[in-house]
Every structure is written in C-alpha cells, then in structure tokens.
Protein backbone atom coordinates (compact mmCIF):
# COMPACT_ATOMS: atom_id res chain seq x y z
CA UNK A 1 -72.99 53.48 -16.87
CA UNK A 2 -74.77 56.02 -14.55
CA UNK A 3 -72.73 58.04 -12.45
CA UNK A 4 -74.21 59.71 -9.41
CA UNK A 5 -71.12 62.71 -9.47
CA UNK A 6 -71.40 63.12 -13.38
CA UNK A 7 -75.43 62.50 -13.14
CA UNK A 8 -75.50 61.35 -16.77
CA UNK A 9 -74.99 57.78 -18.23
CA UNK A 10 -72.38 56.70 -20.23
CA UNK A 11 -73.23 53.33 -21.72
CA UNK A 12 -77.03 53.66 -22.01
CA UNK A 13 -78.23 52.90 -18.65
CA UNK A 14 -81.03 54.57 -17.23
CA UNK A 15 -80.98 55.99 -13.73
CA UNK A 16 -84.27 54.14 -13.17
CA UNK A 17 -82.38 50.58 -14.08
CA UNK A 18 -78.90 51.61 -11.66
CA UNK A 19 -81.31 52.04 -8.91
CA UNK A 20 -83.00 49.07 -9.79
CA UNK A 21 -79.86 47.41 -9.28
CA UNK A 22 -78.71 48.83 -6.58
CA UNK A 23 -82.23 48.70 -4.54
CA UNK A 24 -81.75 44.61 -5.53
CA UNK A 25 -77.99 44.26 -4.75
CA UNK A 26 -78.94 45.83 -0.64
CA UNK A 27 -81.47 43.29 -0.43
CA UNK A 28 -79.93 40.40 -1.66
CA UNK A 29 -76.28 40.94 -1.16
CA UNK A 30 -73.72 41.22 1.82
CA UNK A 31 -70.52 42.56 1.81
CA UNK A 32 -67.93 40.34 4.24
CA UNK A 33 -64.71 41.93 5.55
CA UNK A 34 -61.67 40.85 6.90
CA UNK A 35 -58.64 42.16 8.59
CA UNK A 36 -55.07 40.46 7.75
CA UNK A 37 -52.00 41.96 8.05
CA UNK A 38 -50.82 44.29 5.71
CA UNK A 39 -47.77 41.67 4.49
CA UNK A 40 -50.85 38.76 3.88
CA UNK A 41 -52.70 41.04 2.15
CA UNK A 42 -49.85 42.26 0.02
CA UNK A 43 -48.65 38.98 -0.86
CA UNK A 44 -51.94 37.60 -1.73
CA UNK A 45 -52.66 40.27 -4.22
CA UNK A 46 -49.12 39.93 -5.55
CA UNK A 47 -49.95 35.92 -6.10
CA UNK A 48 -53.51 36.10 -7.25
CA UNK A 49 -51.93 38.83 -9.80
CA UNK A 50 -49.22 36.28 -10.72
CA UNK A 51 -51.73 33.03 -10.85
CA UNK A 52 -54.31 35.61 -13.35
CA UNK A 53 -56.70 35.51 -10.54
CA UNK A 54 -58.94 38.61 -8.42
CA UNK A 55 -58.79 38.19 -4.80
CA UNK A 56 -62.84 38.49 -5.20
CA UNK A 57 -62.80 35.14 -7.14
CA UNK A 58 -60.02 33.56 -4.73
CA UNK A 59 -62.09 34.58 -1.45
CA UNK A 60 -65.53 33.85 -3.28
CA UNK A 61 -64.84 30.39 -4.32
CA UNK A 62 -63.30 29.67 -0.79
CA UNK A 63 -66.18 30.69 1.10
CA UNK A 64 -68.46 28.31 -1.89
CA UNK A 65 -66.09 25.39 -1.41
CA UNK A 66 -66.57 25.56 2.55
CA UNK A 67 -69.65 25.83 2.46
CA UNK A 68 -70.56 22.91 0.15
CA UNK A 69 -67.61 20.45 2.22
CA UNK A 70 -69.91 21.45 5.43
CA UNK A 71 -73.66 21.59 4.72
CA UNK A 72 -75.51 19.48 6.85
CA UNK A 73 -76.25 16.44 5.13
C-alpha cells in the first residue's frame, strides 16, 4: 500500500487510488470517540482478545444493533 513517509507503494496501489480512498472515506465516514476509564478499556480489550473479537467489531455492531432496536417505525 502507499505510504505518505516512504512515498512509494508496496502492494501495487497507486497514489491516485489511496487518495481516492481517502478523499471518499472524509466524506462518507465519521470517526466516534469515547472516554472510559483506563481499567474498562483494559479489560475490554483483554476480553474481546479472549472471545477472538476487535473492539472495532464489538463497538460497531453495538452501535448497528441500537440503532435497528430504535428506528422509528
């Protein structure tokens, strides 16, 4: 993949398609934070580590599943 600091690709993509991608991914995406404390945050990595899950698959499907239990019929 493209690298900005290297300013070469690595797997075949062209600069042209990265900012492509990245020009589409700031229009269409957002990025969500959240503070916890830093034992809840430890100890949900630690079990979506131990259940072979990512925390971005945990949180995404959450934030799916509440929306879809409270749509507006």
């Amino acid at each position: 993949m493209y690298t900005e600091a290297e300013g070469k690709c690595g797997s075949m993509v062209s600069k042209s398609k990265v900012d492509a991608n990245n020009k589409w991914t700031n229009s269409n995406m957002k990025i969500i934070n959240v503070k916890i404390r830093n034992e809840q945050a430890e100890e949900f990595k630690r079990l979506c580590e131990l259940n072979g899950d990512t925390a971005y698959g945990v949180l995404k499907k959450a934030i799916e599943d509440y929306i879809e239990q409270n749509k507006p019929m």
